[in-house]
N, C-alpha and C. Protein backbone atom coordinates (compact mmCIF):
# COMPACT_ATOMS: atom_id res chain seq x y z
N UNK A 1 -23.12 25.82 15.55
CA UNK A 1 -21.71 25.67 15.23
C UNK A 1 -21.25 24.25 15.52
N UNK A 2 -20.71 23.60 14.45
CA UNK A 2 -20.18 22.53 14.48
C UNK A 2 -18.38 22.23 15.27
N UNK A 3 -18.40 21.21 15.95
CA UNK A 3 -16.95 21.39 16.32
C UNK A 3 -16.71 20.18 16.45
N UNK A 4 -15.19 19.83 15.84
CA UNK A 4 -14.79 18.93 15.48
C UNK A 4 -13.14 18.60 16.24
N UNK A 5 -13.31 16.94 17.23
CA UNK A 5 -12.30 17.05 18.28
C UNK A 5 -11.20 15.83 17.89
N UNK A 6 -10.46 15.16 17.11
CA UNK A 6 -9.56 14.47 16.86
C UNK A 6 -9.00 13.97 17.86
N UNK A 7 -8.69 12.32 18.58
CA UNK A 7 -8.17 12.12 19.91
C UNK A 7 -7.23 10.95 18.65
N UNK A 8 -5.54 11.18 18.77
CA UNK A 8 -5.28 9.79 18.48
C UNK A 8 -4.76 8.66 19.59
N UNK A 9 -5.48 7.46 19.44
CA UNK A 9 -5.82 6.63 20.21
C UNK A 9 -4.48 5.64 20.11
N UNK A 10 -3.84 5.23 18.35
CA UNK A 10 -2.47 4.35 18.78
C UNK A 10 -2.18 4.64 17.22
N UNK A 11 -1.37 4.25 16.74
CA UNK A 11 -0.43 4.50 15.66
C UNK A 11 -1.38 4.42 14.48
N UNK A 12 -1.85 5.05 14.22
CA UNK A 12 -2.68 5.59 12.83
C UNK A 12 -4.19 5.17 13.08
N UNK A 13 -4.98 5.51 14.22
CA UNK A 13 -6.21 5.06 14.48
C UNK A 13 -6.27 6.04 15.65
N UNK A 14 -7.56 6.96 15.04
CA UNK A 14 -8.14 8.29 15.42
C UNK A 14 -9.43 7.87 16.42
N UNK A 15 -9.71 8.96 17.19
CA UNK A 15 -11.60 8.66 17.59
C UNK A 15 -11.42 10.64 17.28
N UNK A 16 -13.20 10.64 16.52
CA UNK A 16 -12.59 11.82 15.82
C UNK A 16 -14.64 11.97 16.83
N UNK A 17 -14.60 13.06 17.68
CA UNK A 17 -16.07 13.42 17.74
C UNK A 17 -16.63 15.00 17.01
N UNK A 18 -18.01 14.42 16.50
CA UNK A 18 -18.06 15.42 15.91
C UNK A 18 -19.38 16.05 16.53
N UNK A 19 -19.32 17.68 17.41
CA UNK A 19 -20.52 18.10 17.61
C UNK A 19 -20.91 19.24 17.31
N UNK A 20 -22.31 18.79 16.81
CA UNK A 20 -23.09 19.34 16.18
C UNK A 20 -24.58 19.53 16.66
N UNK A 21 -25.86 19.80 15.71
CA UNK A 21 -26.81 19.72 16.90
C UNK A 21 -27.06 18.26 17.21
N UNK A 22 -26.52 17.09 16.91
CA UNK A 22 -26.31 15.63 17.22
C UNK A 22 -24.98 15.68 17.40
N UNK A 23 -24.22 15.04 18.71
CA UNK A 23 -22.97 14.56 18.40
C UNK A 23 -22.68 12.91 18.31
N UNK A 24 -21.27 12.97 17.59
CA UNK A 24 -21.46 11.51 16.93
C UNK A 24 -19.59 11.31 17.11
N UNK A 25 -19.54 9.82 17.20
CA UNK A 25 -18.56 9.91 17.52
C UNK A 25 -17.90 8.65 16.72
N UNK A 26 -16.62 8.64 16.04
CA UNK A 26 -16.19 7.98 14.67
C UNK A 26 -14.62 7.37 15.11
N UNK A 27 -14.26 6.79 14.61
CA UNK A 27 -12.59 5.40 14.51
C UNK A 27 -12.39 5.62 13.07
N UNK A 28 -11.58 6.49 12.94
CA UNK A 28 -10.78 6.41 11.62
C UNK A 28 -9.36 5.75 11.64
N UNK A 29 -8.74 5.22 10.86
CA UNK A 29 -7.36 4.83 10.38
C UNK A 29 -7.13 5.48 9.04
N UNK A 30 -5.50 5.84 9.36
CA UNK A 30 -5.18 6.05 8.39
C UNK A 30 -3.77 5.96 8.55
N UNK A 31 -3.37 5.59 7.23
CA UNK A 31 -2.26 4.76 6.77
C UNK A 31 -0.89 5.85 6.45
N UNK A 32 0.47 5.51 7.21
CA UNK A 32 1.54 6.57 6.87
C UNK A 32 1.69 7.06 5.41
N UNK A 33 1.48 5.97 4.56
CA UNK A 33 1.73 6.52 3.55
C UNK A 33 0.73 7.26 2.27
N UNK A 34 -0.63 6.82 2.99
CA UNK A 34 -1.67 7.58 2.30
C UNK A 34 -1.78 9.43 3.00
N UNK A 35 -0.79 9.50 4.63
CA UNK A 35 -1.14 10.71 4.92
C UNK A 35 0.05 11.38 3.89
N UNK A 36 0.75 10.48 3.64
CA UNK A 36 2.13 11.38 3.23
C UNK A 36 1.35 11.88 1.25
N UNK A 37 0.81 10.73 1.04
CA UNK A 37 -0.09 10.95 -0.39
C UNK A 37 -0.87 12.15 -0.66
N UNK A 38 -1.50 12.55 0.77
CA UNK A 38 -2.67 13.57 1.12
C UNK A 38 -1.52 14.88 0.85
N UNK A 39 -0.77 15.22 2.22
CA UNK A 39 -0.08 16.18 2.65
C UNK A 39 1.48 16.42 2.52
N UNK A 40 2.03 15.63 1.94
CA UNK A 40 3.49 15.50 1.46
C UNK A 40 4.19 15.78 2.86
N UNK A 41 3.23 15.49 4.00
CA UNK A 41 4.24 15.52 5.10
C UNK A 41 4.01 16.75 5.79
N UNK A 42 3.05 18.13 5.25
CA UNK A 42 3.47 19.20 5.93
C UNK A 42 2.36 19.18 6.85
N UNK A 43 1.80 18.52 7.51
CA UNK A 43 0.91 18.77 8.36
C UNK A 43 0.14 17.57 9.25
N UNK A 44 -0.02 17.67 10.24
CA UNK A 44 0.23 15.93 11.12
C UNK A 44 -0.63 15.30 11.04
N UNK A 45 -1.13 14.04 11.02
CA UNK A 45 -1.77 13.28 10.52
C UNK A 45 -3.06 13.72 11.20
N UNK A 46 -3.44 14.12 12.55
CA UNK A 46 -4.70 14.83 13.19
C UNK A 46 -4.94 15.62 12.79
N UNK A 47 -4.39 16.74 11.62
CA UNK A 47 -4.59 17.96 11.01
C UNK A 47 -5.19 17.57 9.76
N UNK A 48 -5.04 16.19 9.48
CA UNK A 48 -5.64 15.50 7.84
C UNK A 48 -6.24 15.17 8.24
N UNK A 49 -6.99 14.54 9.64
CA UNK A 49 -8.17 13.77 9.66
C UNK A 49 -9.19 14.97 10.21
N UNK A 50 -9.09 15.97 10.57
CA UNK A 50 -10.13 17.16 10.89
C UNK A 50 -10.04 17.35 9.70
N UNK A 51 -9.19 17.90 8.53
CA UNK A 51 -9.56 18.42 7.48
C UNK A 51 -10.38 17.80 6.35
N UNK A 52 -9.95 16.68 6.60
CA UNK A 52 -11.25 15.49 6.37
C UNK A 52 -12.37 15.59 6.50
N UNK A 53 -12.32 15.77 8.19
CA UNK A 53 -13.64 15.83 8.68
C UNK A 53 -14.59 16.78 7.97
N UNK A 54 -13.70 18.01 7.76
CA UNK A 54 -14.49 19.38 7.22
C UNK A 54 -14.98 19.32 5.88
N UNK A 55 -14.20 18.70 5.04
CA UNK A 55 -14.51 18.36 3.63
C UNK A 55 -15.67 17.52 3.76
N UNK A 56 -16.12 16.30 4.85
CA UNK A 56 -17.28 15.93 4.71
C UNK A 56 -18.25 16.36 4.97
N UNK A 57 -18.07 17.62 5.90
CA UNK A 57 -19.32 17.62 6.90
C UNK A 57 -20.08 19.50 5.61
N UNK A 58 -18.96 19.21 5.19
CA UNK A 58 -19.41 20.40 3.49
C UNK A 58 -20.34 19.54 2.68
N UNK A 59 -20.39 18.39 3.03
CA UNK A 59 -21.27 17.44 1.45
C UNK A 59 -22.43 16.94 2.13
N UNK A 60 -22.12 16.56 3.75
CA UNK A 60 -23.31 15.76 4.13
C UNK A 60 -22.97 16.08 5.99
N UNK A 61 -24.66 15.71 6.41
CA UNK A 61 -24.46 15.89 8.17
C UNK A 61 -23.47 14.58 8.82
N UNK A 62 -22.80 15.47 9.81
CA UNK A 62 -22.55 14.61 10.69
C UNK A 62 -23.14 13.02 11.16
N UNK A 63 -24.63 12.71 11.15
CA UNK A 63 -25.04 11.84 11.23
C UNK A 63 -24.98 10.92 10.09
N UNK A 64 -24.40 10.97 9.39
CA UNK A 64 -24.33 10.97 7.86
C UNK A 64 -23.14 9.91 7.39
N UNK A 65 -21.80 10.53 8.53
CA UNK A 65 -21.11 9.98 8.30
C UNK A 65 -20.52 8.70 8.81
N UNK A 66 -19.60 7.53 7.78
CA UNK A 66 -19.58 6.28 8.62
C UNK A 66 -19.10 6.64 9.75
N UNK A 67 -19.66 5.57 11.11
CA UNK A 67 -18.69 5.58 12.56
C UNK A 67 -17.48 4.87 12.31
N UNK A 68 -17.59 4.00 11.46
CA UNK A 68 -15.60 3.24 11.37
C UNK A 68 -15.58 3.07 10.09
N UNK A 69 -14.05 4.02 9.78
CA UNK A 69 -13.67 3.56 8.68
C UNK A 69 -12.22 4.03 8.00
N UNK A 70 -11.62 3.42 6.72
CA UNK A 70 -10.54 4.04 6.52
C UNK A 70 -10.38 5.21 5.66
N UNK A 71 -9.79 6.50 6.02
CA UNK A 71 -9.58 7.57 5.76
C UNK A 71 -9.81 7.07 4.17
N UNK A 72 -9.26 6.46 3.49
CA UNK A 72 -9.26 6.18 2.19
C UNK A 72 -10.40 6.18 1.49
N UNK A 73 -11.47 5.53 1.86
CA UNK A 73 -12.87 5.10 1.75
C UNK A 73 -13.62 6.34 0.82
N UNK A 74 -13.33 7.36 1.73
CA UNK A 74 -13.84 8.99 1.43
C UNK A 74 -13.88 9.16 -0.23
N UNK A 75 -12.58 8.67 -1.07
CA UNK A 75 -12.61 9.05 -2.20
C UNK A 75 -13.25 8.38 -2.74
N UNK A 76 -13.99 7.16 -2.49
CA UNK A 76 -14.65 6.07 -2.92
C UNK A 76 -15.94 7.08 -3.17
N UNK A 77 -16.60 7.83 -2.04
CA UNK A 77 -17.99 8.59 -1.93
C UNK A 77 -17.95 10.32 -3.04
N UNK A 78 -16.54 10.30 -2.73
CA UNK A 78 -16.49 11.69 -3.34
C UNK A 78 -14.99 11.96 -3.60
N UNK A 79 -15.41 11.57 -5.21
CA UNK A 79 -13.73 11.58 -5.92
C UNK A 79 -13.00 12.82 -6.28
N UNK A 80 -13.53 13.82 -5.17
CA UNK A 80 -12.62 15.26 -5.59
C UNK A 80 -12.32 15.03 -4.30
N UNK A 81 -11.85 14.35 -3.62
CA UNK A 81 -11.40 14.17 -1.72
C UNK A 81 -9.92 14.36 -2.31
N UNK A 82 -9.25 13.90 -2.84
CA UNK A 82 -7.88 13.71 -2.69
C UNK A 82 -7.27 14.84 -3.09
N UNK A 83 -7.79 15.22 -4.64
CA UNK A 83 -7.69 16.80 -4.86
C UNK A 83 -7.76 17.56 -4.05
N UNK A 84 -8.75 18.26 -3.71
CA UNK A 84 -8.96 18.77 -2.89
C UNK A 84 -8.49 18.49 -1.68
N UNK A 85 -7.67 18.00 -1.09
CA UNK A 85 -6.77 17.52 0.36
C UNK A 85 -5.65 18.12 -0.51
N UNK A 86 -5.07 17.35 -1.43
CA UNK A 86 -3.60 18.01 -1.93
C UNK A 86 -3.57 19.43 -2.55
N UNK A 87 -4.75 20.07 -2.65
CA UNK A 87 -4.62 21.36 -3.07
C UNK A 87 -5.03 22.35 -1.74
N UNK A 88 -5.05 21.44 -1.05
CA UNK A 88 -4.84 22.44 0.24
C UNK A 88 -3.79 22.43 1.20
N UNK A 89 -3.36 21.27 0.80
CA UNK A 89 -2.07 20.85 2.12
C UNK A 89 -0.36 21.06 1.05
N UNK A 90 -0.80 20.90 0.05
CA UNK A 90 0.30 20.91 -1.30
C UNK A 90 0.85 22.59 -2.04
C-alpha cells in the first residue's frame, strides 16, 4: 500500500513524500492561479497536489517521479492531467 503525505512548506511550495515499497520524497510548486485552473477553488491546494500525486502514481512508480518540479510540468508528460483534475474537482 502506497501512502501519500503532502507537508506545505511556504506559499505554494509542497514537500509531498511518497511511501511505497521505496519511499521518495518530492518539492512541488504550484501556482494560485493554475490551482484555481485545476479546481475552481473547491478544494485546497494540498488536496490538488495528492490528487496529483495519485493520477501519477496510476501511470508510473513512485521512483519514477521528478523530485522537483512545477505542478504544471505533469501535463507536459501526460496531456489528460488537466482533464482529468477538472473532471474530478469540477
Amino acid at each position: 500500500m502506497t501512502t501519500i503525505k503532502v507537508e506545505n512548506l511556504n506559499d505554494g511550495t509542497f514537500r509531498v513524500t511518497v511511501a511505497g515499497q521505496t519511499t521518495t520524497e518530492h518539492r512541488v510548486t504550484v501556482s494560485p492561479a493554475y490551482h484555481e485552473k485545476l479546481t475552481a477553488g473547491r478544494v485546497t491546494t494540498e488536496e490538488l497536489v495528492k490528487a496529483s500525486f495519485e493520477f501519477l502514481l496510476q501511470r508510473e512508480p513512485n521512483t519514477s517521479i521528478l523530485r522537483s518540479f512545477d505542478l504544471r510540468v505533469i501535463a507536459q508528460y501526460f496531456p489528460e492531467y488537466e482533464k482529468s483534475l477538472q473532471g474530478r474537482f469540477g
